[in-house]
PDB file of N, CA and C in Angstrom:
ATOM      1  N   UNK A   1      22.776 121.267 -40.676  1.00  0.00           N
ATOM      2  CA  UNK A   1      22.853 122.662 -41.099  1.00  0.00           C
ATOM      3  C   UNK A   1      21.500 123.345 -40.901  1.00  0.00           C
ATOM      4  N   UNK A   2      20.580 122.407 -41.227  1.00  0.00           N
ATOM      5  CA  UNK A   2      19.165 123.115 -41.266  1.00  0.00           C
ATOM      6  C   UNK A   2      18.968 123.331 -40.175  1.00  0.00           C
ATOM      7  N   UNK A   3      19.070 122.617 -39.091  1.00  0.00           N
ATOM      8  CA  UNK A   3      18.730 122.621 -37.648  1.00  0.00           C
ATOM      9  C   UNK A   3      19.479 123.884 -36.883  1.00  0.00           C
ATOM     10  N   UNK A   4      20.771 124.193 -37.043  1.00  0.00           N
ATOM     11  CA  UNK A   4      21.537 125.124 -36.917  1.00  0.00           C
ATOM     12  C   UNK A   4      20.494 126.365 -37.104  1.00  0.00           C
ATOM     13  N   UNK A   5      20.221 126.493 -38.432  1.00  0.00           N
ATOM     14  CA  UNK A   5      19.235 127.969 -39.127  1.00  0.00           C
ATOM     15  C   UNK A   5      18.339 128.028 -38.050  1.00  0.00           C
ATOM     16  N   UNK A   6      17.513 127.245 -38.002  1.00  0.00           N
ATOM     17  CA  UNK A   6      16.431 127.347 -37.408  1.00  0.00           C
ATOM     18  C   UNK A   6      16.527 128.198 -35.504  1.00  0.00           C
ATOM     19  N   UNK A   7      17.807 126.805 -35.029  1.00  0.00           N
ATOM     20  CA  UNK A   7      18.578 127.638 -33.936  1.00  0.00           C
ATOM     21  C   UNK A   7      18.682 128.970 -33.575  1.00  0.00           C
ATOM     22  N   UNK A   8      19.036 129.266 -34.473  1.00  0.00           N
ATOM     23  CA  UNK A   8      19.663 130.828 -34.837  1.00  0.00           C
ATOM     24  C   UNK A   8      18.843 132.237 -35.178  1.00  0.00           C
ATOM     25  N   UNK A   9      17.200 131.357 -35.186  1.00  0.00           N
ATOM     26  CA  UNK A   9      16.185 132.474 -35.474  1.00  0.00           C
ATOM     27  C   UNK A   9      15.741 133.111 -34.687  1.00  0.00           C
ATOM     28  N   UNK A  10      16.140 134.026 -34.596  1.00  0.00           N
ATOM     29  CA  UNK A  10      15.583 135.210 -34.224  1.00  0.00           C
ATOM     30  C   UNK A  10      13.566 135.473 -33.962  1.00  0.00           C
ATOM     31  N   UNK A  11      12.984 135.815 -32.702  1.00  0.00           N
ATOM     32  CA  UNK A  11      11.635 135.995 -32.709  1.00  0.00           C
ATOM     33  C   UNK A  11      11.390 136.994 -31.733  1.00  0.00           C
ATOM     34  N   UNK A  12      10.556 137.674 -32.167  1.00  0.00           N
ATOM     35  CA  UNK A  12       9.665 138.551 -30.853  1.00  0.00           C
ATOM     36  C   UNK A  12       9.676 138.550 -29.947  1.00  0.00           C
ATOM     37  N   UNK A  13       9.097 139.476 -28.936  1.00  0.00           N
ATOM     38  CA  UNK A  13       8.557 139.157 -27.291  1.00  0.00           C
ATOM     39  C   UNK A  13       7.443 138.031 -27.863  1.00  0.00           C
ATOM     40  N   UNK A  14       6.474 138.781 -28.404  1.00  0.00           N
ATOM     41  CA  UNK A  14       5.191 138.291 -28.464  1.00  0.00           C
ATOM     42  C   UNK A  14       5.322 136.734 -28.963  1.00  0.00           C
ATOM     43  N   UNK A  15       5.962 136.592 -30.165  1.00  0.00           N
ATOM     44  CA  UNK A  15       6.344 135.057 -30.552  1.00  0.00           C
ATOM     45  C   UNK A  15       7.328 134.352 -29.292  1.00  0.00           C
ATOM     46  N   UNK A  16       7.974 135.346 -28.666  1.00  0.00           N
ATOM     47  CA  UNK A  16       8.479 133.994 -27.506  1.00  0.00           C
ATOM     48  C   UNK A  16       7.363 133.677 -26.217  1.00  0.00           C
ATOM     49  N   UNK A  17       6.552 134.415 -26.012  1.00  0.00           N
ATOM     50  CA  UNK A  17       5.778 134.841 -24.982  1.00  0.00           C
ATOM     51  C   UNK A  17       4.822 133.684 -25.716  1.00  0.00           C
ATOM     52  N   UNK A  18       4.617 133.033 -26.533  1.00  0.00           N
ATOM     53  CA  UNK A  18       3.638 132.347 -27.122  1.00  0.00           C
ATOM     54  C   UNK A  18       4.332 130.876 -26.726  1.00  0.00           C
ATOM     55  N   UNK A  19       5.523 130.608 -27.447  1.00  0.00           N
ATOM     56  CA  UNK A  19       6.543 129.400 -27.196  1.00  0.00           C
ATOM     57  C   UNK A  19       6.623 129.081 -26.024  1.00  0.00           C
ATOM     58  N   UNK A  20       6.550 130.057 -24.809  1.00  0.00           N
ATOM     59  CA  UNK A  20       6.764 129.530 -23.588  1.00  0.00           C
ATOM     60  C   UNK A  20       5.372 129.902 -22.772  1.00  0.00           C
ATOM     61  N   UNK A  21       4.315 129.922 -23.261  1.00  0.00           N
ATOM     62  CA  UNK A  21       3.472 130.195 -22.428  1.00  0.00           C
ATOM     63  C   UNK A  21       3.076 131.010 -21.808  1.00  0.00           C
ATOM     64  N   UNK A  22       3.987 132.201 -21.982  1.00  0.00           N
ATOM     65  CA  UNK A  22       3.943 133.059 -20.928  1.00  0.00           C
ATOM     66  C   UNK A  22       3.224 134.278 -21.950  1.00  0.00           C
ATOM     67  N   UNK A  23       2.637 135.470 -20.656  1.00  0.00           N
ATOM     68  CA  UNK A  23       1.638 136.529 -21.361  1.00  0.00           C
ATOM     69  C   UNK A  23       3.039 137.863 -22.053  1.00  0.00           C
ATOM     70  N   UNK A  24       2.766 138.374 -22.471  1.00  0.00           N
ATOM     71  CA  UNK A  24       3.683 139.178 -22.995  1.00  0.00           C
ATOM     72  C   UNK A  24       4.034 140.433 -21.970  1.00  0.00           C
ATOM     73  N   UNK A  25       3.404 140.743 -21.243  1.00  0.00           N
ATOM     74  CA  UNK A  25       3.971 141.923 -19.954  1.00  0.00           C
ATOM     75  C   UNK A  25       4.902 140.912 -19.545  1.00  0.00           C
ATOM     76  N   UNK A  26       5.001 139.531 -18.746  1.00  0.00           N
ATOM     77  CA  UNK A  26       5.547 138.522 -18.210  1.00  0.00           C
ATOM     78  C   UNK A  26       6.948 138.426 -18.928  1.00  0.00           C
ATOM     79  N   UNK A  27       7.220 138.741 -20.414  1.00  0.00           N
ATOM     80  CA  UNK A  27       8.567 138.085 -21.098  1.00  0.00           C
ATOM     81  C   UNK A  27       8.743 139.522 -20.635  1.00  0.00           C
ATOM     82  N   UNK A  28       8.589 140.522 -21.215  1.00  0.00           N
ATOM     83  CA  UNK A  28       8.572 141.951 -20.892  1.00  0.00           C
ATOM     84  C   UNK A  28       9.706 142.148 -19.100  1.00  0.00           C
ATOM     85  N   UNK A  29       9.176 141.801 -18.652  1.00  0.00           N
ATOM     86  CA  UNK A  29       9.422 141.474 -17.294  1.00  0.00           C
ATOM     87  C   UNK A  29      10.790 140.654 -17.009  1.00  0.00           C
ATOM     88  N   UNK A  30      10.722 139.441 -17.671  1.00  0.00           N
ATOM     89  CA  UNK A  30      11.554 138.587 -17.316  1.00  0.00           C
ATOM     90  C   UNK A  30      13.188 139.118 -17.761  1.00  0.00           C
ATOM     91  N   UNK A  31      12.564 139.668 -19.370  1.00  0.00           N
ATOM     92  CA  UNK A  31      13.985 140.463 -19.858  1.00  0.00           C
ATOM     93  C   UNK A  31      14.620 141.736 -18.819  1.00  0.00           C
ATOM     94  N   UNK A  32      13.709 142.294 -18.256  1.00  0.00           N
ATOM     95  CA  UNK A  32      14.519 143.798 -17.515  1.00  0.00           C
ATOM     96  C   UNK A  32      14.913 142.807 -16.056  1.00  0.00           C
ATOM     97  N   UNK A  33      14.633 141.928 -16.022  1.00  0.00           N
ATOM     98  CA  UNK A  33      15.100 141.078 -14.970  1.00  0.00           C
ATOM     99  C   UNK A  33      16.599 140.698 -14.828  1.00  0.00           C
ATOM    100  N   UNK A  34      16.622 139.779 -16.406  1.00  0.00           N
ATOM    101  CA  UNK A  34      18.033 139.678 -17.146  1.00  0.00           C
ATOM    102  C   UNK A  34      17.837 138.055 -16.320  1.00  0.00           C
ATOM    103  N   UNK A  35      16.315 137.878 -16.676  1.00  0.00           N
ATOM    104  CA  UNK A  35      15.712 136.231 -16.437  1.00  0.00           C
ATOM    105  C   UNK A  35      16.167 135.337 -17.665  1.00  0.00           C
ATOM    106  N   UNK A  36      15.746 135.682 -18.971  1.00  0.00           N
ATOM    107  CA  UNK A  36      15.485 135.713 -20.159  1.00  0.00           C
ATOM    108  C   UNK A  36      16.633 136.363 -21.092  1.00  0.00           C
ATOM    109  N   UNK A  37      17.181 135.387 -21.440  1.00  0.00           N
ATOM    110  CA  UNK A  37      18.277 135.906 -22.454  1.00  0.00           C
ATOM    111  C   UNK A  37      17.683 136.865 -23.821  1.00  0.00           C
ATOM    112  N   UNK A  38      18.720 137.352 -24.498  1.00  0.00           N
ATOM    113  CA  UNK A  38      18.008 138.621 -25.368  1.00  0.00           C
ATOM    114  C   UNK A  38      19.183 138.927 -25.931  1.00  0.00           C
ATOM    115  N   UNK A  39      18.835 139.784 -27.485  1.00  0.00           N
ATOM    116  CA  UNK A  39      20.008 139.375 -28.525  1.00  0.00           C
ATOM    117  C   UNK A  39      18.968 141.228 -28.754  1.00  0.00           C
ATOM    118  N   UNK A  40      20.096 142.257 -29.233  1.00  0.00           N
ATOM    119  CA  UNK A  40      19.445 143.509 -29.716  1.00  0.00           C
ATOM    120  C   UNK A  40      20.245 143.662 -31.205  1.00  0.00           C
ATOM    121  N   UNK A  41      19.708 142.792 -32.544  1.00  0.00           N
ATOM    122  CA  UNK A  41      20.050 142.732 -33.345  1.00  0.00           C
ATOM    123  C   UNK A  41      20.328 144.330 -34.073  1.00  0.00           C
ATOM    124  N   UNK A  42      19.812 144.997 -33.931  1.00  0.00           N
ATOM    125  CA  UNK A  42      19.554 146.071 -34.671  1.00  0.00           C
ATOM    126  C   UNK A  42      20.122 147.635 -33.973  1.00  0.00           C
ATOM    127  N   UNK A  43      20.401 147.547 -32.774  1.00  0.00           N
ATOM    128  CA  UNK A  43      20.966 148.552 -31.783  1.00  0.00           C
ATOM    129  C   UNK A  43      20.350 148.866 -30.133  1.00  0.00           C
ATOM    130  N   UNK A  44      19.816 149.586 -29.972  1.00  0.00           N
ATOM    131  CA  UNK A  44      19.197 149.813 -28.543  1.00  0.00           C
ATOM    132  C   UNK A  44      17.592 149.336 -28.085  1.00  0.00           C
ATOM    133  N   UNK A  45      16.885 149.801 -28.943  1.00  0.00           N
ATOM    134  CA  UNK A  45      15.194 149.197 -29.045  1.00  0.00           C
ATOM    135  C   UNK A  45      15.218 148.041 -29.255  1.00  0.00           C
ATOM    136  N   UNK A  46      15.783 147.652 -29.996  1.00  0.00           N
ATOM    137  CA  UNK A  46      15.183 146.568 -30.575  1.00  0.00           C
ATOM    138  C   UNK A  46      15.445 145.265 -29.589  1.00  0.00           C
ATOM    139  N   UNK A  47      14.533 144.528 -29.376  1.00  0.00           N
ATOM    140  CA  UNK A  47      14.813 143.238 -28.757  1.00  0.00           C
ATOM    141  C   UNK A  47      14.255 141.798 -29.238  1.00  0.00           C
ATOM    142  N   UNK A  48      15.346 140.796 -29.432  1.00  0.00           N
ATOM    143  CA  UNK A  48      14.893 139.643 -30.030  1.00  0.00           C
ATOM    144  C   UNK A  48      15.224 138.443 -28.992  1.00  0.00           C
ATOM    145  N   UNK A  49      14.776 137.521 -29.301  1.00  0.00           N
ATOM    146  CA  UNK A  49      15.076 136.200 -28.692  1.00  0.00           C
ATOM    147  C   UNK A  49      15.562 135.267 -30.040  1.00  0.00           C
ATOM    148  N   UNK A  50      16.515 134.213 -29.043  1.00  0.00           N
ATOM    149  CA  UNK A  50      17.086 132.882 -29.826  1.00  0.00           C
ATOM    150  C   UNK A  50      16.333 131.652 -29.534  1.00  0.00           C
ATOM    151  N   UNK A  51      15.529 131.578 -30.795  1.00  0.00           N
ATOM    152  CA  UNK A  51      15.036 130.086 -30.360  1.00  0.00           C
ATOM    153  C   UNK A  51      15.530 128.680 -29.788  1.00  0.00           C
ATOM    154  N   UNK A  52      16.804 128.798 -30.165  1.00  0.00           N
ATOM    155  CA  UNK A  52      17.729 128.226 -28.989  1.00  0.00           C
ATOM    156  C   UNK A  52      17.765 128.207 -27.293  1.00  0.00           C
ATOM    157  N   UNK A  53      18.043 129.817 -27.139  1.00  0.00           N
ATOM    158  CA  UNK A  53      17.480 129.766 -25.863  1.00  0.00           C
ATOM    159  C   UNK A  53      16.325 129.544 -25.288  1.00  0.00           C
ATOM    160  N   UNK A  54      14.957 129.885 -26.116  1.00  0.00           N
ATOM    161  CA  UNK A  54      14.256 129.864 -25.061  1.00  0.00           C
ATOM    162  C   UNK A  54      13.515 128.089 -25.130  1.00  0.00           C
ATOM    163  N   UNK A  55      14.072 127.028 -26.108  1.00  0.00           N
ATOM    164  CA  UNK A  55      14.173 125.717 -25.903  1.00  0.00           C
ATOM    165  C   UNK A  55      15.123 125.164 -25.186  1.00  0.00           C
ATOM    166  N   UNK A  56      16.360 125.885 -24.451  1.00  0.00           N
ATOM    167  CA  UNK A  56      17.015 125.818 -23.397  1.00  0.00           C
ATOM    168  C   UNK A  56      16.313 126.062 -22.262  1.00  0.00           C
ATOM    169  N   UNK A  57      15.985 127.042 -22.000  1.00  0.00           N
ATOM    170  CA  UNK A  57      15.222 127.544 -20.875  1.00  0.00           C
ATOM    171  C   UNK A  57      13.670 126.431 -20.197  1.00  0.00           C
ATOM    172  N   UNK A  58      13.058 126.394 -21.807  1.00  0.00           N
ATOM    173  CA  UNK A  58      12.133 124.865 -21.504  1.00  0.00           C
ATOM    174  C   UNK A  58      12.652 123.746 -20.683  1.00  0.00           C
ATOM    175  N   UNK A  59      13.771 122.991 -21.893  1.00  0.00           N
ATOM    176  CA  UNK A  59      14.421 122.122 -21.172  1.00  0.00           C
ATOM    177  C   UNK A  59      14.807 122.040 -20.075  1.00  0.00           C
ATOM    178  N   UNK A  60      15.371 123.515 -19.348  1.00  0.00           N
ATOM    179  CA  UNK A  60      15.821 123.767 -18.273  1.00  0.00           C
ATOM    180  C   UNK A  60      14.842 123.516 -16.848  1.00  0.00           C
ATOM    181  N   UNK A  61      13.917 123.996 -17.063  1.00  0.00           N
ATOM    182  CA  UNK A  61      12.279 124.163 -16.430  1.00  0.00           C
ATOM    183  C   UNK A  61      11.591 122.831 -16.389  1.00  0.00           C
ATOM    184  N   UNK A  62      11.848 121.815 -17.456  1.00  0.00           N
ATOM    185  CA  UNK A  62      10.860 120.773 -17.324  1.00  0.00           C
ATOM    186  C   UNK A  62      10.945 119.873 -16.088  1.00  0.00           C
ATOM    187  N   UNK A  63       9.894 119.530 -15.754  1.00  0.00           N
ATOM    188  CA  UNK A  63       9.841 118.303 -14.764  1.00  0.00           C
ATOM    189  C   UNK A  63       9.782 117.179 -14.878  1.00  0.00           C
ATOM    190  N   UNK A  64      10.646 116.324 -14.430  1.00  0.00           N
ATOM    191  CA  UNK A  64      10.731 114.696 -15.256  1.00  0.00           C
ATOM    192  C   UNK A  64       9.434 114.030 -14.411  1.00  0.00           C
ATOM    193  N   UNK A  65       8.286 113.493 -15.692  1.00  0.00           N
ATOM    194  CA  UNK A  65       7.742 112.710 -15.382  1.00  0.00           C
ATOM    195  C   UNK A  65       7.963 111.766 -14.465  1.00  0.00           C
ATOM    196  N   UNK A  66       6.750 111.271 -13.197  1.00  0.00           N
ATOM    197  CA  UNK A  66       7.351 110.196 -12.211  1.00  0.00           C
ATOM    198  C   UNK A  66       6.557 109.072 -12.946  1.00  0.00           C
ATOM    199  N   UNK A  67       6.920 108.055 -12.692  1.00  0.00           N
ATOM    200  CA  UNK A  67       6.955 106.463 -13.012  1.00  0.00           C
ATOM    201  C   UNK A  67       5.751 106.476 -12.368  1.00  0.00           C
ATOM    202  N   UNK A  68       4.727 105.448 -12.821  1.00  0.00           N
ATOM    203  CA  UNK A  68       3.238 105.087 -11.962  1.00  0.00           C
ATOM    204  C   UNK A  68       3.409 103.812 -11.579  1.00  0.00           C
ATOM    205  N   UNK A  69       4.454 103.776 -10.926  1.00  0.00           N
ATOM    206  CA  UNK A  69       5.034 102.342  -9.850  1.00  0.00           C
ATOM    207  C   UNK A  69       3.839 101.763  -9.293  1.00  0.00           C
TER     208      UNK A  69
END
């Protein structure tokens, strides 16, 4: 259940732009792209991210370590 909540939270450009590394013009960017998923809790301005997604998007992106055969 707890893990769910957490899922489900809601954060910033600036707090996702931090999570993924990226500079904040860059998330800015990625959203009018429709790179970057985006949730407008509140009506037209407003824009949030799912911490869900953007630990999807990580996962999605990572590179599997190679073996030092």
């Amino acid at each position: 259940m707890r893990r769910r909540i957490l899922e489900d939270r809601l954060v910033d450009a600036e707090t996702a732009g931090s999570i993924l590394g990226l500079r904040l013009d860059t998330v800015r960017k990625l959203t009018r792209k429709g790179e970057l998923p985006f949730v407008r809790p509140t009506g037209r301005r407003s824009i949030r991210y799912r911490l869900a997604d953007l630990e999807a998007l990580i996962r999605m992106r990572s590179v599997p370590m190679r073996s030092a055969d």
